[in-house]
Protein backbone atom coordinates (compact mmCIF):
# COMPACT_ATOMS: atom_id res chain seq x y z
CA UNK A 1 101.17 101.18 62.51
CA UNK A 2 104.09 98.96 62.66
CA UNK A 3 103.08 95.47 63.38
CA UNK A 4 104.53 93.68 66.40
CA UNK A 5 107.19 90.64 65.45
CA UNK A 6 107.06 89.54 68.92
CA UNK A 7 102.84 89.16 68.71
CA UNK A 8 103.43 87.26 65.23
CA UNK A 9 105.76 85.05 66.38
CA UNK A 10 103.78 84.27 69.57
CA UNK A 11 100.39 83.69 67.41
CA UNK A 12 101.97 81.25 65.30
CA UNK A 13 102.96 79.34 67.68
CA UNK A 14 106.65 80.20 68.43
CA UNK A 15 109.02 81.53 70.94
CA UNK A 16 110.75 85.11 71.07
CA UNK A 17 114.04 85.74 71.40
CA UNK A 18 114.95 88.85 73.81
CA UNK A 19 117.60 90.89 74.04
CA UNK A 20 118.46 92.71 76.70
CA UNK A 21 119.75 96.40 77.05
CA UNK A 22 120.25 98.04 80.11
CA UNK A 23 123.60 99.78 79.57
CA UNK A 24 124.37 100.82 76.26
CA UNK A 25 121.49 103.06 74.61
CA UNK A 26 123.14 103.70 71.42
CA UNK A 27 121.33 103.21 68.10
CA UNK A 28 123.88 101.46 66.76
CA UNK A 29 123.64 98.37 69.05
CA UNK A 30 119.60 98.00 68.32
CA UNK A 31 120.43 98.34 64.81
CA UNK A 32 123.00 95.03 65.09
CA UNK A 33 120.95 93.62 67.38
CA UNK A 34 118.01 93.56 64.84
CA UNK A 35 120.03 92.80 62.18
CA UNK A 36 121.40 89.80 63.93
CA UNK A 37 118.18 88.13 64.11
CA UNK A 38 116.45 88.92 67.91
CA UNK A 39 112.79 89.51 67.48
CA UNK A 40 112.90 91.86 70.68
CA UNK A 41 114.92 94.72 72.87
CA UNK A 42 114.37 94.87 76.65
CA UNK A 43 115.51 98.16 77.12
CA UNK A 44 115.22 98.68 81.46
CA UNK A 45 113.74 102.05 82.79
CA UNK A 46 113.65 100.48 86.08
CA UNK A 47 116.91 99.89 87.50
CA UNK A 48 118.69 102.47 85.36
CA UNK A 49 118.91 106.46 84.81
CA UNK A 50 117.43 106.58 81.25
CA UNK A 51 115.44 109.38 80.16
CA UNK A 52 112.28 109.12 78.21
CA UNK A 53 114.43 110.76 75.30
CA UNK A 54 116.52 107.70 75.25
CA UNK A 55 113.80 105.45 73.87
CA UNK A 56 113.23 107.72 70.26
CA UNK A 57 116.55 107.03 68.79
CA UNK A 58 116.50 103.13 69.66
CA UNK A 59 112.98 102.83 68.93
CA UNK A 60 114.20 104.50 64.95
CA UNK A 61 116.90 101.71 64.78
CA UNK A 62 114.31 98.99 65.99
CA UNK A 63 111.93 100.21 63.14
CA UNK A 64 114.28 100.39 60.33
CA UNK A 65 115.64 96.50 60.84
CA UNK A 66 111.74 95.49 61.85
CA UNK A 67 112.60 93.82 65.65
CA UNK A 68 110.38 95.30 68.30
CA UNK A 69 111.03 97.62 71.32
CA UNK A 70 109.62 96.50 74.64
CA UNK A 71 110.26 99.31 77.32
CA UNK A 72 110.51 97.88 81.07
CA UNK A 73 108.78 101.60 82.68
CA UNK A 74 109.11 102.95 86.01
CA UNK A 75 106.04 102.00 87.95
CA UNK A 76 105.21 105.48 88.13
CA UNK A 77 101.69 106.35 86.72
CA UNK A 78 99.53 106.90 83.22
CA UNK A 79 102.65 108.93 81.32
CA UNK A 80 105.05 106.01 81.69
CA UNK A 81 103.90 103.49 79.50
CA UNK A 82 102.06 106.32 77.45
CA UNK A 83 105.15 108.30 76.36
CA UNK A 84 107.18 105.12 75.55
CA UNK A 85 104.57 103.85 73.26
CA UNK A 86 104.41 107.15 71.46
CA UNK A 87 108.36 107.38 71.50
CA UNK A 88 107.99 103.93 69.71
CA UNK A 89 108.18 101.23 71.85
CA UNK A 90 105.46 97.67 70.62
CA UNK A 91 105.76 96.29 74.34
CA UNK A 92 105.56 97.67 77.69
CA UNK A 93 106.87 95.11 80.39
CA UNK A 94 105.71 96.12 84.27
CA UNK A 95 107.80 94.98 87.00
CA UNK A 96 106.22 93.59 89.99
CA UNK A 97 102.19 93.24 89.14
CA UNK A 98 100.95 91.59 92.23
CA UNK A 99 96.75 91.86 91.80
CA UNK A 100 94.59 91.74 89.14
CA UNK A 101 93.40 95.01 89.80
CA UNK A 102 96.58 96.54 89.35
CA UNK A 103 97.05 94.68 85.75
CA UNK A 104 93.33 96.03 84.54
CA UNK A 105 94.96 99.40 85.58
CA UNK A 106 97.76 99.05 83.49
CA UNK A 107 95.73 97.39 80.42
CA UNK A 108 93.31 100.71 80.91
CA UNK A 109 96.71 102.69 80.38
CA UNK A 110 97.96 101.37 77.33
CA UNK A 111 95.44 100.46 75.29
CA UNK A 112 92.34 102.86 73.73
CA UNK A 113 89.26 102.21 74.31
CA UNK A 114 87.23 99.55 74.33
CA UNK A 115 90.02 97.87 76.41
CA UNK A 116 91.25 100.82 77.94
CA UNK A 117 91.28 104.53 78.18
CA UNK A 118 94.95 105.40 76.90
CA UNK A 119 94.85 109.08 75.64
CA UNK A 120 95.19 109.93 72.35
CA UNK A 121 97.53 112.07 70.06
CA UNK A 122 98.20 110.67 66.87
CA UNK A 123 101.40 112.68 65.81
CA UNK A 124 103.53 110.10 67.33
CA UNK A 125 105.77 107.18 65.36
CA UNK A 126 103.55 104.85 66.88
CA UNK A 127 101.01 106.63 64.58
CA UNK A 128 103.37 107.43 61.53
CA UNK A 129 104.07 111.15 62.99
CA UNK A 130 99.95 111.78 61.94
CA UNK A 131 99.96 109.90 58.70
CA UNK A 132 97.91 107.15 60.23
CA UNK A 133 94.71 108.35 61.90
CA UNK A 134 91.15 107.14 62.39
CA UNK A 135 89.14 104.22 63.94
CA UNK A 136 91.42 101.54 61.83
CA UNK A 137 94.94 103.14 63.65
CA UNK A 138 93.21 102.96 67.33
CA UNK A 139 92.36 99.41 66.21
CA UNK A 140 96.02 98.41 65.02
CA UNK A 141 97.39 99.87 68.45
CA UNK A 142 95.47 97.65 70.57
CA UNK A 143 96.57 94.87 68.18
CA UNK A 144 99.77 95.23 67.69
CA UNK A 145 101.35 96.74 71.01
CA UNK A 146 101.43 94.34 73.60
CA UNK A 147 101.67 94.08 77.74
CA UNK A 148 103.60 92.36 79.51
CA UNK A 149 103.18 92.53 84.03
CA UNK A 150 106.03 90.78 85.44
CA UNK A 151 105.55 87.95 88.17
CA UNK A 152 108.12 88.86 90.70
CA UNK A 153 106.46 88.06 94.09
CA UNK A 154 104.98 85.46 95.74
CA UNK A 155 101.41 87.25 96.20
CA UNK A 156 101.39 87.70 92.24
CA UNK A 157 101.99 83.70 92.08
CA UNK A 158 98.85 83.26 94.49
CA UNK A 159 96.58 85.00 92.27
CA UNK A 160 98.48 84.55 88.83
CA UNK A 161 95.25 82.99 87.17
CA UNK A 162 93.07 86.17 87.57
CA UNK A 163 96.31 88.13 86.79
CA UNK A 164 96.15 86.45 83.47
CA UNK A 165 93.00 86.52 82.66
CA UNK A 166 92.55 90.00 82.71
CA UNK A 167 91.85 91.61 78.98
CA UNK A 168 94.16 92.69 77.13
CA UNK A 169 97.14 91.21 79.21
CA UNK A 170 99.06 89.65 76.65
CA UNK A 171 102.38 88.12 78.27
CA UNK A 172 103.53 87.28 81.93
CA UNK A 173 107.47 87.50 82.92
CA UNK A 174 108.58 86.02 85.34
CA UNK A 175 111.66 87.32 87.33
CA UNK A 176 113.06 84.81 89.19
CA UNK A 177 115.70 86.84 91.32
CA UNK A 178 112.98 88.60 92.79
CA UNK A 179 110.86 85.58 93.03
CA UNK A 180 113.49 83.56 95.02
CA UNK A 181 113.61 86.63 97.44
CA UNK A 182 109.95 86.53 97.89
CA UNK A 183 109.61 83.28 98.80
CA UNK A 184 112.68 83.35 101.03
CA UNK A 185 115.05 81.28 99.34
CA UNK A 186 117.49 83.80 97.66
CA UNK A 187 119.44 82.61 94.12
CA UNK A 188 118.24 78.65 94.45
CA UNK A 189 115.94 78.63 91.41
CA UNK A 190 115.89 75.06 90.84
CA UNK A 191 114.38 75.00 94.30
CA UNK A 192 110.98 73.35 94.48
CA UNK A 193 108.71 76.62 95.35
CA UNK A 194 109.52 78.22 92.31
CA UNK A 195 109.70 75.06 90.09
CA UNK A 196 106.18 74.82 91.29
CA UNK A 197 105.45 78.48 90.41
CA UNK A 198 106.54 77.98 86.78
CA UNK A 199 103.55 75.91 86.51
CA UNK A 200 101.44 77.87 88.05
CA UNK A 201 102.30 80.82 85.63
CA UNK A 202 102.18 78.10 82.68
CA UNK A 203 98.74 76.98 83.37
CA UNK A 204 97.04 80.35 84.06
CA UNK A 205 98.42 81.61 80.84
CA UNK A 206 97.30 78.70 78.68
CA UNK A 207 94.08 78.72 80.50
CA UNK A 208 93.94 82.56 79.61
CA UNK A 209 94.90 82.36 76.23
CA UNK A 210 97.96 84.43 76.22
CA UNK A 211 101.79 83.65 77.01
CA UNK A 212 104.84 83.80 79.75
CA UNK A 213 108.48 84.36 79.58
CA UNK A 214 111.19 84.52 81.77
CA UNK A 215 115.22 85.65 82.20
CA UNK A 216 117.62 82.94 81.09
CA UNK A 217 121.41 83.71 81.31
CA UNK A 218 122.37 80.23 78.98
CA UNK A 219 120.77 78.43 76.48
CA UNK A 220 120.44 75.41 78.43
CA UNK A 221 118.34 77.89 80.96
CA UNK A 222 116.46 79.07 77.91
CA UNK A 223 115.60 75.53 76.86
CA UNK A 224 114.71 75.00 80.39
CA UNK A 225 112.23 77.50 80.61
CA UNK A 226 110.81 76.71 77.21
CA UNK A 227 110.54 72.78 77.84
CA UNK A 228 108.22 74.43 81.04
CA UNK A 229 106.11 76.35 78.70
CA UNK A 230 107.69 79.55 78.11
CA UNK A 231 107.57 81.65 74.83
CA UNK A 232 110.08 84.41 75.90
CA UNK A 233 113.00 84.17 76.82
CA UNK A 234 116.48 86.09 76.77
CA UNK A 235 119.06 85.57 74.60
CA UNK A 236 121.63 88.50 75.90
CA UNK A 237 122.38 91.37 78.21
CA UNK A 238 124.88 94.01 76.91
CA UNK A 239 125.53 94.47 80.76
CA UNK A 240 126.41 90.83 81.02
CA UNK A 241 128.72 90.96 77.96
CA UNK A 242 130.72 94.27 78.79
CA UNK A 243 131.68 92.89 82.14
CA UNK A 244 132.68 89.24 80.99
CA UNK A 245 134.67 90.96 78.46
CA UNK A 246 136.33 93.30 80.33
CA UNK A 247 136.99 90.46 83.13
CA UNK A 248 138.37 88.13 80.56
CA UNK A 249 140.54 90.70 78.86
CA UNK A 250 142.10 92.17 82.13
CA UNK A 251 142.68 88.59 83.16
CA UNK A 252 145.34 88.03 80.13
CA UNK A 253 146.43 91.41 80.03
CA UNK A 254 147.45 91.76 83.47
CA UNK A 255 149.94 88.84 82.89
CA UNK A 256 152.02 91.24 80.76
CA UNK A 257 155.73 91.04 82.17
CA UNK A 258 158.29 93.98 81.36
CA UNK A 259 161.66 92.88 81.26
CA UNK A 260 164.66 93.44 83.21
């Protein structure tokens, strides 16, 4: 069982660099990505069209330069996180987790028993394709995979400390873009309501034992949200970086002149 980066770096005490992926889904970008230096790929289900078969090849590159893969699923039911931990992913991240009953549901479906009651097949890479087996693999799964429910709305906030300390939650994410909807005050997140939910997520998780992390487009944002508490936070989105590119590029090209 591969161990998690992201859970070592948390445990000793450090933060995790994320990097995003929600556009490009070739190997070749995890592989640079890991070999770069980020401890983590975000690699979205939610808002785009990939296919579970997407999440193999870019879980191989993650392995072979040892950053983890942390799969953002569809909140469908049991096979979503279940497939993309046996396609390779460490992490499963869970948009919009607004209860605590909903996060012991989601703990029951990706970990094995005693935590939870995630099925098992052991011919997976999460198990070595059947080379790893027995009582000492189920153990290493529960250790080394971790779950992450995103804090997205305002009810989630209002019950964040029960959210938290639900076993075998390991990490909160907060999304602030959907938070600022929730509480009705769109884009403005310096604005006092979710200032004060930062803390709210900080002290549930410390009081819980685990961690929180959030999106940060800059690295002043990033050493925002880690001067708050935070041990996640993002370092990159290949979305972002395509379009400034492009923008920047057709901005100077388009100045080309032909002569008379």
């Amino acid at each position: 069982m591969k161990s998690s980066k992201v859970l070592r770096k948390l445990r000793a005490g450090e933060f995790v660099l994320t990097a995003a992926i929600c556009r490009v889904t070739e190997p070749w970008l995890a592989e640079i990505v890991g070999r770069l230096g980020y401890d983590v790929i975000w690699f979205d289900q939610e808002h785009r069209a990939f296919a579970d078969t997407t999440i193999d090849p870019v879980s191989l590159a993650c392995r072979a330069t040892g950053i983890d893969l942390m799969v953002r699923v569809r909140k469908g039911g049991y096979d979503s996180p279940m497939r993309a931990l046996e396609f390779g992913a460490n992490g499963i991240m869970v948009p919009h987790v607004r209860s605590a009953a909903e996060a012991r549901q989601w703990v029951e479906w990706c970990k094995y028993p005693p935590l939870g009651v995630r099925g098992l097949d052991g011919a997976g890479c999460d198990a070595m394709w059947g080379m790893e087996g027995g009582p000492e693999y189920l153990e290493a799964a529960n250790r080394e995979t971790f779950l992450a429910l995103q804090i997205e709305d305002r009810e989630a906030v209002e019950c964040v400390e029960e959210i938290a300390a639900v076993p075998g939650v390991d990490l909160l994410f907060v999304g602030p873009g959907d938070l600022s909807l929730s509480y009705g005050v769109p884009f403005q997140f310096q604005h006092p309501l979710l200032v004060d939910a930062y803390k709210r997520v900080d002290a549930a998780t410390k009081a819980a034992g685990n961690w929180w992390g959030t999106v940060s487009g800059t690295p002043e944002a990033a050493q925002t949200a880690l001067d708050r508490g935070a041990r996640m936070v993002v370092g990159g989105v290949d979305h972002v970086f395509l379009l400034d590119g492009f923008q920047r590029s057709f901005a100077s090209f388009s100045k080309l002149t032909l002569k008379a």
